[in-house]
Protein backbone atom coordinates (compact mmCIF):
# COMPACT_ATOMS: atom_id res chain seq x y z
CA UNK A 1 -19.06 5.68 5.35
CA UNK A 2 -15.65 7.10 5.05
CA UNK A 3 -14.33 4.31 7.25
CA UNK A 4 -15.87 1.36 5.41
CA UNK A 5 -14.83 2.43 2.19
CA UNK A 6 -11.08 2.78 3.89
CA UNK A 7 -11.84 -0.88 5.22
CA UNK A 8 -12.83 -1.98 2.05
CA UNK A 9 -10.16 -0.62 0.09
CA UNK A 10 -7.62 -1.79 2.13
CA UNK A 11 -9.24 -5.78 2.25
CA UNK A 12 -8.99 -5.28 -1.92
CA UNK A 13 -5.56 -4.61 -1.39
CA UNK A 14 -4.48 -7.29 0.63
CA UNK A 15 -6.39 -9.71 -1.30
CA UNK A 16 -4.77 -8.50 -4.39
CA UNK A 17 -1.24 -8.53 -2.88
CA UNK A 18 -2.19 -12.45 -1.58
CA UNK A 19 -3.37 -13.32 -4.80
CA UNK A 20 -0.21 -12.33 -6.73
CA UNK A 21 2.18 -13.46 -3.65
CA UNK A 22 1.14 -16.87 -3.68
CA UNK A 23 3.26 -17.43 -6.86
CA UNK A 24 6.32 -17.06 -4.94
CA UNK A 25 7.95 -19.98 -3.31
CA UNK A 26 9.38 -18.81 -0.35
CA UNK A 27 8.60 -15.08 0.70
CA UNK A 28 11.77 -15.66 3.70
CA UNK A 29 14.49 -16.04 1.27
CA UNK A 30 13.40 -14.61 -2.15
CA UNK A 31 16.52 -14.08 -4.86
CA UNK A 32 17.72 -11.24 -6.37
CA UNK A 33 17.28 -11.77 -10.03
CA UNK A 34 18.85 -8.32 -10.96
CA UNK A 35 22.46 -9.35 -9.83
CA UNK A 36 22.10 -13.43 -11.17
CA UNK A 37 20.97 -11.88 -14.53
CA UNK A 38 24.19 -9.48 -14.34
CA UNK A 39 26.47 -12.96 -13.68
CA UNK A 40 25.14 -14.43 -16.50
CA UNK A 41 26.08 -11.64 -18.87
CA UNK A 42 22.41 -10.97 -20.36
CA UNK A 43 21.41 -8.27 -22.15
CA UNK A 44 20.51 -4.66 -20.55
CA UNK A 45 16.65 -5.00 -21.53
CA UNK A 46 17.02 -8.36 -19.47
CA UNK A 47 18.92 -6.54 -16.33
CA UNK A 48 16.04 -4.00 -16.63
CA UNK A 49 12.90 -6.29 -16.61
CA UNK A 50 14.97 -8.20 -13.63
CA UNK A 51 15.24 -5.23 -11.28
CA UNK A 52 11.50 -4.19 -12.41
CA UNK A 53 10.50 -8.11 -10.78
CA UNK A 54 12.81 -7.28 -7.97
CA UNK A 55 11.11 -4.32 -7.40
CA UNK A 56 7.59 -5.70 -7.80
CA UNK A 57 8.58 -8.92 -5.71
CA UNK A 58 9.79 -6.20 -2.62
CA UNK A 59 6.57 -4.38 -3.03
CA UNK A 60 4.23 -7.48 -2.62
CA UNK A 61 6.15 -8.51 0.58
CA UNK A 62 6.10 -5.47 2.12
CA UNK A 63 2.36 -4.97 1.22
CA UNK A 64 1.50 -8.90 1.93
CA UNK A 65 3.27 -8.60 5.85
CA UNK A 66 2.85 -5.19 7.11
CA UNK A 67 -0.56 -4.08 5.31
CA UNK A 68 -0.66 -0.59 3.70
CA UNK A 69 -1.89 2.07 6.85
CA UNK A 70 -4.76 3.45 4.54
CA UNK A 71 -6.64 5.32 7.38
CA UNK A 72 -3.12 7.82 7.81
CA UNK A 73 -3.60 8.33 3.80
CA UNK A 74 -6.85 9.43 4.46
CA UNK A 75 -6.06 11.71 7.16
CA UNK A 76 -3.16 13.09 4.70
CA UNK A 77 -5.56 14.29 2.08
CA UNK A 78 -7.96 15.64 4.23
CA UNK A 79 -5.61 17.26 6.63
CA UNK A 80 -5.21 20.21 4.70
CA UNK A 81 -8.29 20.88 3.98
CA UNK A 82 -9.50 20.56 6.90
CA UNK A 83 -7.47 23.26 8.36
CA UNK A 84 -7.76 26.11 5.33
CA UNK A 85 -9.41 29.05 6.24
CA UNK A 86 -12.91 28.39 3.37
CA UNK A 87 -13.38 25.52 6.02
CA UNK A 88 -13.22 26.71 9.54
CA UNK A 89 -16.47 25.36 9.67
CA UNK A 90 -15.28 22.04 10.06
CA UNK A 91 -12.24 23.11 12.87
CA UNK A 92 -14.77 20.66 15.13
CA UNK A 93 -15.28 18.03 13.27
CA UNK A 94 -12.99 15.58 14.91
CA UNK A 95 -16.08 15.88 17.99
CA UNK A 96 -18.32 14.07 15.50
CA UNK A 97 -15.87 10.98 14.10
CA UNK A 98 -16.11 8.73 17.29
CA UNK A 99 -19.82 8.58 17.34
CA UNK A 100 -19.76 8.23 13.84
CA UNK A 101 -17.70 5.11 13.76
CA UNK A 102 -18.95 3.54 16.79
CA UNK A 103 -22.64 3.49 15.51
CA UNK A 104 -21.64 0.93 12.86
């Protein structure tokens, strides 16, 4: 179950990221607004909501080409847990994952 649910979340994500990307002309040479709105001379609220879009432009690439590796999140937050001493009765329960996921 743990596995679908990463699956799923990580198909939301990449259909969210697609959704929003598809607004952008040309994902191979997209401008820097921060340093045209700095030639121009505009106001600081204006530099500021510039590099915010620069920043949210450079997210949805990144997320939109490489994915986001949800399954190493997962084993991040469970790690420690997983090796605490109230759960040493779980120290095997890497035995159990492959026949868990292969069943589905």
């Amino acid at each position: 179950n743990a596995m679908g649910y990463v699956r799923m979340i990580r198909s939301g994500g990449i259909h969210c990221c697609s959704s929003a990307i598809r607004f952008v002309p040309d994902l191979e040479d997209i401008v820097n607004f921060e340093e045209l709105v700095k030639e121009e001379g505009l106001s600081e609220e204006t530099q500021r909501s510039a590099s915010v879009l620069d920043s949210v432009l450079s997210d949805l690439t990144s997320n939109s080409a490489e994915g986001t590796e949800y399954f190493k999140m997962l084993v991040a937050v469970f790690a420690p847990e997983f090796r605490s001493a109230k759960n040493m009765h779980l120290r095997n329960f890497y035995m159990i994952v492959p026949p868990l996921v292969s069943a589905t």
